[in-house]
C-alpha atoms as a PDB file:
ATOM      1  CA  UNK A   1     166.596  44.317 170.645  1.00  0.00           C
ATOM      2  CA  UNK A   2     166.953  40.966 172.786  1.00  0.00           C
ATOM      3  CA  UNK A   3     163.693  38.591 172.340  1.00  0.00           C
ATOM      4  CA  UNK A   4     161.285  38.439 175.350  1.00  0.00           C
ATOM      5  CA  UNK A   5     161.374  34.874 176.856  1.00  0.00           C
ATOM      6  CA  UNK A   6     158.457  33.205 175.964  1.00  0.00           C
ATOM      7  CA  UNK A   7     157.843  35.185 172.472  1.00  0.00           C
ATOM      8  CA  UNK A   8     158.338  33.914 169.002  1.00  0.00           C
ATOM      9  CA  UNK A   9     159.214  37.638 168.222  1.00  0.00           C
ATOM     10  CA  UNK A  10     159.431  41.317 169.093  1.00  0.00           C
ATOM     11  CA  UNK A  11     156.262  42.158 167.651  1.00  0.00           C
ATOM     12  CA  UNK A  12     154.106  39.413 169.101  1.00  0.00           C
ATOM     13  CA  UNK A  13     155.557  40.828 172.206  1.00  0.00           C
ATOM     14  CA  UNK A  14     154.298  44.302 171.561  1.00  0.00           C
ATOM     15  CA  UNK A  15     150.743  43.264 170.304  1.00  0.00           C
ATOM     16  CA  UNK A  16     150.425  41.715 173.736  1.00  0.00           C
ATOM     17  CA  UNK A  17     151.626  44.523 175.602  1.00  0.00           C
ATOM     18  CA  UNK A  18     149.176  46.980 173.540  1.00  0.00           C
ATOM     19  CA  UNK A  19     145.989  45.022 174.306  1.00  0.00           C
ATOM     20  CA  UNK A  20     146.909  44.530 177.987  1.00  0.00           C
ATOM     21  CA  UNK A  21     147.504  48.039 177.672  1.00  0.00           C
ATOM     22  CA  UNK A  22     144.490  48.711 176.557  1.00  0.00           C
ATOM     23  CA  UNK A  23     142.458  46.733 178.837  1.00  0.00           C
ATOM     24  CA  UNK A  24     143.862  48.536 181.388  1.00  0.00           C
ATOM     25  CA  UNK A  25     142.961  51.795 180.271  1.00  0.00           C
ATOM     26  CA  UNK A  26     139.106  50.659 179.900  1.00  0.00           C
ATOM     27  CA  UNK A  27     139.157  49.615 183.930  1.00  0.00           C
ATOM     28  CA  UNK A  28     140.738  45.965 184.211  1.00  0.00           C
ATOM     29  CA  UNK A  29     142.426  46.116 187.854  1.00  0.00           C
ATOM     30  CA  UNK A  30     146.475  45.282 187.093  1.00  0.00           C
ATOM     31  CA  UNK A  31     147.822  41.794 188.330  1.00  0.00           C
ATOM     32  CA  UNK A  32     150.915  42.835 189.907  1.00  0.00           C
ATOM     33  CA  UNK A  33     152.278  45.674 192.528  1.00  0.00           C
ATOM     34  CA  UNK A  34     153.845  48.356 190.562  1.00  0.00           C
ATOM     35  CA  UNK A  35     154.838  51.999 191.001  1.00  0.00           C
ATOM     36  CA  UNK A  36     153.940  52.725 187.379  1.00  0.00           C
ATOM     37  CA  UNK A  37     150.960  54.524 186.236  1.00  0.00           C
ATOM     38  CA  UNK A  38     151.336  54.432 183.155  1.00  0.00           C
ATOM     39  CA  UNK A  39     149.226  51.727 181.255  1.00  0.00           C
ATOM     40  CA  UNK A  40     151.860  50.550 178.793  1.00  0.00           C
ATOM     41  CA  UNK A  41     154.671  50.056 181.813  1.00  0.00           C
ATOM     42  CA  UNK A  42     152.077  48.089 183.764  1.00  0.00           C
ATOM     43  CA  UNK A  43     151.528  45.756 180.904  1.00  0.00           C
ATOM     44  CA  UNK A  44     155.181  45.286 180.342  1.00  0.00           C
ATOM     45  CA  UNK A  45     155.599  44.970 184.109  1.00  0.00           C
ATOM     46  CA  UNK A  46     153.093  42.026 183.885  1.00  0.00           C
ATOM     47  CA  UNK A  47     154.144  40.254 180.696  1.00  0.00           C
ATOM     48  CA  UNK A  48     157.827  40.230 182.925  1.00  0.00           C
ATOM     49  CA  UNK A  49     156.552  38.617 185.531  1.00  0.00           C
ATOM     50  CA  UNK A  50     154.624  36.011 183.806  1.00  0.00           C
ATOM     51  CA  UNK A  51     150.986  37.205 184.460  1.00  0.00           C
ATOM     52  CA  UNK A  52     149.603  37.607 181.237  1.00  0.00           C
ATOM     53  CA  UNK A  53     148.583  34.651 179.298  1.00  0.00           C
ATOM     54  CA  UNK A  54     148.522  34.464 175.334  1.00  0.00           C
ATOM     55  CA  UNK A  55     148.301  32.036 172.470  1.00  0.00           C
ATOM     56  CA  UNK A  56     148.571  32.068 168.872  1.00  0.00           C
ATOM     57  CA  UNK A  57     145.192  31.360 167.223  1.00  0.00           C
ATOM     58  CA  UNK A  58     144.507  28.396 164.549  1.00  0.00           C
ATOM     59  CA  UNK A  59     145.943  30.477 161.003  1.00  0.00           C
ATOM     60  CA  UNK A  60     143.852  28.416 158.095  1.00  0.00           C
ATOM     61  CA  UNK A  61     144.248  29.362 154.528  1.00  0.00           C
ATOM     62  CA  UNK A  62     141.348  30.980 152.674  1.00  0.00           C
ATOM     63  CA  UNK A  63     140.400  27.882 150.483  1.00  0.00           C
ATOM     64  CA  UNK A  64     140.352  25.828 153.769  1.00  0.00           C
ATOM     65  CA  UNK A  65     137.962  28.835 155.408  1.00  0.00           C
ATOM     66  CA  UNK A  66     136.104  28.884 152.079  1.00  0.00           C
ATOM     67  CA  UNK A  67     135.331  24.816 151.862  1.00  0.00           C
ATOM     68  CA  UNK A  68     134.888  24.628 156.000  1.00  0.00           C
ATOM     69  CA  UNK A  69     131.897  27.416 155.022  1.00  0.00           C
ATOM     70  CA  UNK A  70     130.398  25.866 152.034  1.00  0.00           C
ATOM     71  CA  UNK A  71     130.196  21.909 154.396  1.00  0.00           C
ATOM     72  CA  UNK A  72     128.213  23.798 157.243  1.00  0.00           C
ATOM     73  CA  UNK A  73     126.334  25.579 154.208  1.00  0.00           C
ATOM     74  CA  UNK A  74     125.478  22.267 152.717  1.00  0.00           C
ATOM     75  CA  UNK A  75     125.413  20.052 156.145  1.00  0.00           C
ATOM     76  CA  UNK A  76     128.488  18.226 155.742  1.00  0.00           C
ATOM     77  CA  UNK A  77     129.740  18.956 159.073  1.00  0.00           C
END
């Protein structure tokens, strides 16, 4: 399967698509014209056409989690 411009793989791709999906089903009004109904197609229809907006979020490891935790604990900000 060919990568999605803009994605750093397949499945990022498809995580995106499912919660756009998904916030379509609970009543978000889609961003583009489409003859779909279907909530996945919209989302894909949308990713396409460079509507939907994403980022990766800030990955730490545990220990640096664990000792950011303990300095607020102790007021070492």
């Amino acid at each position: 399967m060919k990568l999605m411009d803009g994605f750093d793989s397949n499945y990022r791709y498809i995580l995106v698509a499912a919660r756009r999906a998904r916030q379509l089903q609970s009543g978000a009004p889609p961003v583009v014209d489409t003859t779909s109904r279907k909530p996945c197609r919209i989302a894909q229809d949308e990713i396409r056409a460079g509507k939907v907006k994403w980022e990766i979020p800030e990955t730490r490891s545990a220990a640096e989690q664990a000792a950011q935790t303990l300095d607020k604990a102790l007021g070492q900000d």
